[in-house]
Protein backbone atom coordinates (compact mmCIF):
# COMPACT_ATOMS: atom_id res chain seq x y z
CA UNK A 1 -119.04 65.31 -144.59
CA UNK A 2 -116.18 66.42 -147.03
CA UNK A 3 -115.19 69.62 -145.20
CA UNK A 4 -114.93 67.66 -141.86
CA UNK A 5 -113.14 65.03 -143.25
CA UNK A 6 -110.81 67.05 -144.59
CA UNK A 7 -110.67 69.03 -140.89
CA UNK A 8 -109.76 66.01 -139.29
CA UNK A 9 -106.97 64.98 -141.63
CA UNK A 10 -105.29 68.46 -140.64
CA UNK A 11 -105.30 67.58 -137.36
CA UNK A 12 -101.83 66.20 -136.68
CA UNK A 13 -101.55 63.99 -133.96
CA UNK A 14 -98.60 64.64 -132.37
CA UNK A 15 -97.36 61.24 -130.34
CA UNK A 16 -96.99 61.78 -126.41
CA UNK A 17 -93.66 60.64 -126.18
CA UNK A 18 -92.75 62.87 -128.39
CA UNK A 19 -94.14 65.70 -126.24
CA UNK A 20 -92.34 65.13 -123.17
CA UNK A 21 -89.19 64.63 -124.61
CA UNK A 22 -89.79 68.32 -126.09
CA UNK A 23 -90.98 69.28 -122.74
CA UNK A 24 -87.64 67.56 -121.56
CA UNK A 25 -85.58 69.80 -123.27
CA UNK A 26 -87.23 72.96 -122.67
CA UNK A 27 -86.69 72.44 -119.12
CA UNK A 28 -82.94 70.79 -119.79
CA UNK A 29 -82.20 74.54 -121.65
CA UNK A 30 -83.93 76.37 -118.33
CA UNK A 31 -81.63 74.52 -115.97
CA UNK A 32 -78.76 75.30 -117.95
CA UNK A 33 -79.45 78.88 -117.97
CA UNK A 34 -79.96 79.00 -114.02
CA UNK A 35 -76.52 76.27 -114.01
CA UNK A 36 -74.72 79.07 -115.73
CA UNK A 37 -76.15 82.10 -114.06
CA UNK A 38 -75.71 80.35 -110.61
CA UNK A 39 -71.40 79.47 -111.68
CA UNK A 40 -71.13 83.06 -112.37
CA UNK A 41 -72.42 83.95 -108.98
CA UNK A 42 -70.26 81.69 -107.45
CA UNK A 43 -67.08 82.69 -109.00
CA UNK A 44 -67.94 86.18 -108.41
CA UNK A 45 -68.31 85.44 -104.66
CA UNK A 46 -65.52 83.52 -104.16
CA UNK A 47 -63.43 86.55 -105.79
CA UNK A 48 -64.86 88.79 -103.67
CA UNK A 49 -63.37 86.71 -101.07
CA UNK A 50 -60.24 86.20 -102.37
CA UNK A 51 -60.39 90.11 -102.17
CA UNK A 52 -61.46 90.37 -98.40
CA UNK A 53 -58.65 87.66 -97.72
CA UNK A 54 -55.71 89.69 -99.25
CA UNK A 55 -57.01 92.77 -97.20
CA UNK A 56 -57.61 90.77 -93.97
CA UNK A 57 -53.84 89.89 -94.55
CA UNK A 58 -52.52 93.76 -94.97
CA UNK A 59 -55.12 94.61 -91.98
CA UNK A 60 -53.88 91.47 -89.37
CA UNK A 61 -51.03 89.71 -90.84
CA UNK A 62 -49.34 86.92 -92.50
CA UNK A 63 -51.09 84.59 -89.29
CA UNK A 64 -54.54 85.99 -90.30
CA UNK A 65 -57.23 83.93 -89.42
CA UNK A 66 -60.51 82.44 -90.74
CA UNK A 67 -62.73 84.61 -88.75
CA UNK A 68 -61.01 87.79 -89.41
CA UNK A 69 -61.32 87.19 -93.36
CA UNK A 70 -64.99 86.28 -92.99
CA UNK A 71 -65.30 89.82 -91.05
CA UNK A 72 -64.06 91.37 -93.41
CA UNK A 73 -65.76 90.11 -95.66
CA UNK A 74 -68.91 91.00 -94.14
CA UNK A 75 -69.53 87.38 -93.43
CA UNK A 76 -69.52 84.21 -91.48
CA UNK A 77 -67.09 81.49 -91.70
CA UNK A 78 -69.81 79.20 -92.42
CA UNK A 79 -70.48 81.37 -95.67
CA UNK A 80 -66.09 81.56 -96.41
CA UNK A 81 -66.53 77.73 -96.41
CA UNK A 82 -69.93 76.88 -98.18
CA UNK A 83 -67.53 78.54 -101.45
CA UNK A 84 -63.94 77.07 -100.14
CA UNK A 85 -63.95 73.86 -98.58
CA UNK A 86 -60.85 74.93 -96.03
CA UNK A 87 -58.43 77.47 -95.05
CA UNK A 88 -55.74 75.86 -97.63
CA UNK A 89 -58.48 76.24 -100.45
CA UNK A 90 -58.67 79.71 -99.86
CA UNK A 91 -55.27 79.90 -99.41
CA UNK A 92 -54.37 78.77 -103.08
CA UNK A 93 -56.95 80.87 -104.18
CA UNK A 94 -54.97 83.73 -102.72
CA UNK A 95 -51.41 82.17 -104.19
CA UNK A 96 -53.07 81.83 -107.57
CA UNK A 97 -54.13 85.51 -107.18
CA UNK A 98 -51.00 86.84 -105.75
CA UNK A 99 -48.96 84.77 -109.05
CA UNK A 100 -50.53 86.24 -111.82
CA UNK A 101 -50.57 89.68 -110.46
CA UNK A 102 -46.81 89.62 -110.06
CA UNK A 103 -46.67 88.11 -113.27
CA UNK A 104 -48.48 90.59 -115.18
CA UNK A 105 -46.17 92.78 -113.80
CA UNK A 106 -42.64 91.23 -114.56
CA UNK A 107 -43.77 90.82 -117.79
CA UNK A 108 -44.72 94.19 -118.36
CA UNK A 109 -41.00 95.53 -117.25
CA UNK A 110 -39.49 93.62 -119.08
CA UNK A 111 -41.14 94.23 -122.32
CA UNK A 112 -40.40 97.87 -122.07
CA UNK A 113 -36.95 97.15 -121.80
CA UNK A 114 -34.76 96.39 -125.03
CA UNK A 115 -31.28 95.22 -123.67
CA UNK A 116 -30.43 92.44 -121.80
CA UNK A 117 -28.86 93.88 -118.83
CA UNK A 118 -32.57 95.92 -118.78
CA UNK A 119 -34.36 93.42 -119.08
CA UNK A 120 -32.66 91.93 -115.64
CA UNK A 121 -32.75 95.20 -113.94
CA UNK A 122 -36.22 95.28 -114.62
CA UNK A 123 -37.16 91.80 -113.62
CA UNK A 124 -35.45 92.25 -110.27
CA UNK A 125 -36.77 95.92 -109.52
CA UNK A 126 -40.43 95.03 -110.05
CA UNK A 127 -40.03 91.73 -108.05
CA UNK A 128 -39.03 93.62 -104.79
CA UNK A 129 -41.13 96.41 -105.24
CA UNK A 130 -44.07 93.71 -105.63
CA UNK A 131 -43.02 92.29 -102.17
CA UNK A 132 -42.34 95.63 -100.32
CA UNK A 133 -45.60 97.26 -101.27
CA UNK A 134 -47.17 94.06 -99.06
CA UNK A 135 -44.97 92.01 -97.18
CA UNK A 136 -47.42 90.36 -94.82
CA UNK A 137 -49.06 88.97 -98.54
CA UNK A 138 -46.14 87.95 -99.62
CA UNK A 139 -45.31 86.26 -96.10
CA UNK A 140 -48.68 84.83 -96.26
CA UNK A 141 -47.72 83.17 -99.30
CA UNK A 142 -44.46 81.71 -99.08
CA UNK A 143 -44.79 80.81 -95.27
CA UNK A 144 -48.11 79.42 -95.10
CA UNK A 145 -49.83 78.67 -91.23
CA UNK A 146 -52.37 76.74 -89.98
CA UNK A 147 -53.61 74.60 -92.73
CA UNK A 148 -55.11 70.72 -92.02
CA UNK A 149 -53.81 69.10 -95.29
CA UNK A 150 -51.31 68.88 -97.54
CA UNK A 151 -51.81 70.93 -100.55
CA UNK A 152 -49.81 69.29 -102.80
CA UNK A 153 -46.94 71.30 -104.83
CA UNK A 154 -45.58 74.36 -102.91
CA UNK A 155 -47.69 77.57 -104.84
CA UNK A 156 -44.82 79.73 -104.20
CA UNK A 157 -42.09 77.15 -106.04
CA UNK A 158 -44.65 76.85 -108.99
CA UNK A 159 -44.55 80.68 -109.29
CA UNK A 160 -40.41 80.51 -109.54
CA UNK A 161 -40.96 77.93 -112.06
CA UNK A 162 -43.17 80.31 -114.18
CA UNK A 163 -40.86 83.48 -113.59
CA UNK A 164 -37.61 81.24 -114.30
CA UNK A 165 -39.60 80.18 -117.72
CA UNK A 166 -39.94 83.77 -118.53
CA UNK A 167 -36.13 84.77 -117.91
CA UNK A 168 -34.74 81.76 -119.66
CA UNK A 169 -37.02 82.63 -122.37
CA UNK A 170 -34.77 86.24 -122.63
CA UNK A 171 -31.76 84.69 -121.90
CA UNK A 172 -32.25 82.26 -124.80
CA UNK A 173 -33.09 84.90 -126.92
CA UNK A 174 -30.24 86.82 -125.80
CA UNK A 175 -27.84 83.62 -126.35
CA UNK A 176 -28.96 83.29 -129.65
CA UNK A 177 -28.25 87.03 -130.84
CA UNK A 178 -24.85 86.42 -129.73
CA UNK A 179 -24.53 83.81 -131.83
CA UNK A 180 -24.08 81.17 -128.54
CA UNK A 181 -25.61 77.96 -127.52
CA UNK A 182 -29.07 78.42 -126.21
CA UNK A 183 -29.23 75.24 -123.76
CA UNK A 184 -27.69 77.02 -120.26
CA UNK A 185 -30.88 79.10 -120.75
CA UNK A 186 -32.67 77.36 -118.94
CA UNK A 187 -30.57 76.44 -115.75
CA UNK A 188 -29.11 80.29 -115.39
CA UNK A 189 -33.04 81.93 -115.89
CA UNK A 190 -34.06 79.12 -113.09
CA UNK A 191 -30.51 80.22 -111.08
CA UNK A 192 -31.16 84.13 -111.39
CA UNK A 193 -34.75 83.48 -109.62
CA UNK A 194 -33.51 81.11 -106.72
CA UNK A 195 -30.66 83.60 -105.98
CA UNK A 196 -33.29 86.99 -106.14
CA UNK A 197 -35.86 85.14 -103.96
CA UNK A 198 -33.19 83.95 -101.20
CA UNK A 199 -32.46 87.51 -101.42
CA UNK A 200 -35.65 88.80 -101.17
CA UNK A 201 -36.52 86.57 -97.96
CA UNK A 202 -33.38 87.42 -96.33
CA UNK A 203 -33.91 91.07 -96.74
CA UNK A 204 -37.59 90.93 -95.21
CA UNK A 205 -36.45 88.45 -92.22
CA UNK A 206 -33.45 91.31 -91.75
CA UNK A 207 -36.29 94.15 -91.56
CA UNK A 208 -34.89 95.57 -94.68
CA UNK A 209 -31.76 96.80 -93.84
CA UNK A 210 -31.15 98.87 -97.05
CA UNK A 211 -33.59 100.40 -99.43
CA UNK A 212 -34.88 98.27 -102.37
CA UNK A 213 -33.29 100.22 -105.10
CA UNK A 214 -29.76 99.47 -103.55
CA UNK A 215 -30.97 95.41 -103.13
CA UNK A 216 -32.50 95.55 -106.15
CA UNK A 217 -28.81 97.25 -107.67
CA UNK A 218 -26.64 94.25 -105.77
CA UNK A 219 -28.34 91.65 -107.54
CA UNK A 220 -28.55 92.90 -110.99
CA UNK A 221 -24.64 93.87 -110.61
CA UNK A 222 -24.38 90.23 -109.32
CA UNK A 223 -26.14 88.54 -111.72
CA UNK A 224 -25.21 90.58 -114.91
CA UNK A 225 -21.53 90.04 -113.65
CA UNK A 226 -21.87 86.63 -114.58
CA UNK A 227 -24.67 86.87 -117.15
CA UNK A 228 -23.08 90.03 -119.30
CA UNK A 229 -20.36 87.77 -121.02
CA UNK A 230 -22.36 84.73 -122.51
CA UNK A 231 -25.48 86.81 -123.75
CA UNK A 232 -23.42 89.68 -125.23
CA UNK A 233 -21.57 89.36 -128.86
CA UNK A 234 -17.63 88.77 -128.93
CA UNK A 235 -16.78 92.58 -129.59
CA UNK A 236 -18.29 92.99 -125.87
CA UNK A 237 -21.54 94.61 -124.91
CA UNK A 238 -22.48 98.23 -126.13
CA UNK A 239 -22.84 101.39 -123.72
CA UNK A 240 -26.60 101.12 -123.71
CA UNK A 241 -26.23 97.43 -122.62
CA UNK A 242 -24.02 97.91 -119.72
């Protein structure tokens, strides 16, 4: 009678409510897992989108449309849309693609430059070589078609605003080794953008009547002109500057 008593005291009785709510969480932790498994395929699909989008562009043009992107994408439009819920999501997919490529690549110039004047040169070289390697993108982009809704800020204005952060970023830099007043940073970094982008449209609208390198040598003599004596010391800029 002992030894069973003391069986049955062992026993712990475990209340049901306690049960399910371990049962609960079990499952809670095995929908997460197939939650988080099932994002990552999504974002991976609507990449590989994105990607058959800016290649349906360089195959058909700036006036691509749905269909051809879902062919190449080896697709249906009904699949394109079950991931974007339009053409203009897709399309500022695209613009958010398109910006931090040609970000990642200003940058990257202008770090490996250690002068002002360099730094510009750079930063308007890689600009127009960005747009020249794929025009119908870049026409894509700035001159969007087609689209049912407003979608909201213009990409292509919010992509100045980063690039014209970035050069009044060097130009206040450049201010301050010269001993000047940083604050027209900001207004002549915004300025140099807005005058290489008017450029940069005019020249593709023209059919590029010169080669980039020459554009790309106007505007940095153009800019610098104005640029090389407020970001350079009093005794004048150096050789390697100029």
């Amino acid at each position: 009678m002992k030894a069973e008593a003391v069986r049955r005291s062992s026993q712990v009785r475990v209340p049901a409510d306690k049960i399910a709510q371990g049962d609960q969480r079990r499952e809670s932790k095995a929908r997460d897992r197939r939650d988080s498994r099932w994002d990552e395929h999504r974002r991976a699909r609507r990449e590989q989108l994105v990607d058959a989008a800016v290649a349906a562009v360089g195959k058909h043009g700036a006036g691509v449309g749905m269909e051809e992107i879902a062919a190449e994408a080896g697709t249906s439009k009904t699949v394109v849309y079950r991931h974007f819920t339009d053409r203009t999501d897709l399309y500022l997919a695209v613009c958010s693609r398109v910006a931090g490529s040609l970000l990642a690549e200003l940058r990257a110039a202008m770090d490996r430059s250690d002068t002002p004047r360099g730094t510009l040169a750079a930063a308007v070289e890689t600009y127009l070589a960005f747009i020249e390697a794929d025009p119908e993108l870049y026409r894509f982009v700035v001159h969007p078609q087609g689209h049912n809704r407003a979608f909201g800020p213009d990409p292509i204005e919010g992509l100045s605003d980063l690039v014209g952060d970035q050069a009044t970023a060097i130009l206040a830099e450049a201010l301050q080794q010269a001993g000047r007043e940083p604050a027209a940073a900001q207004p002549w970094g915004h300025g140099v953008v807005g005058m290489v982008r008017a450029a940069a449209d005019w020249w593709l609208r023209a059919g590029r009547p010169m080669l980039r390198t020459e554009l790309a040598a106007h505007l940095t003599d153009l800019a610098w002109a104005g640029l090389s004596g407020v970001v350079t010391t009093e005794a004048g800029p150096t050789e390697e500057e100029l």
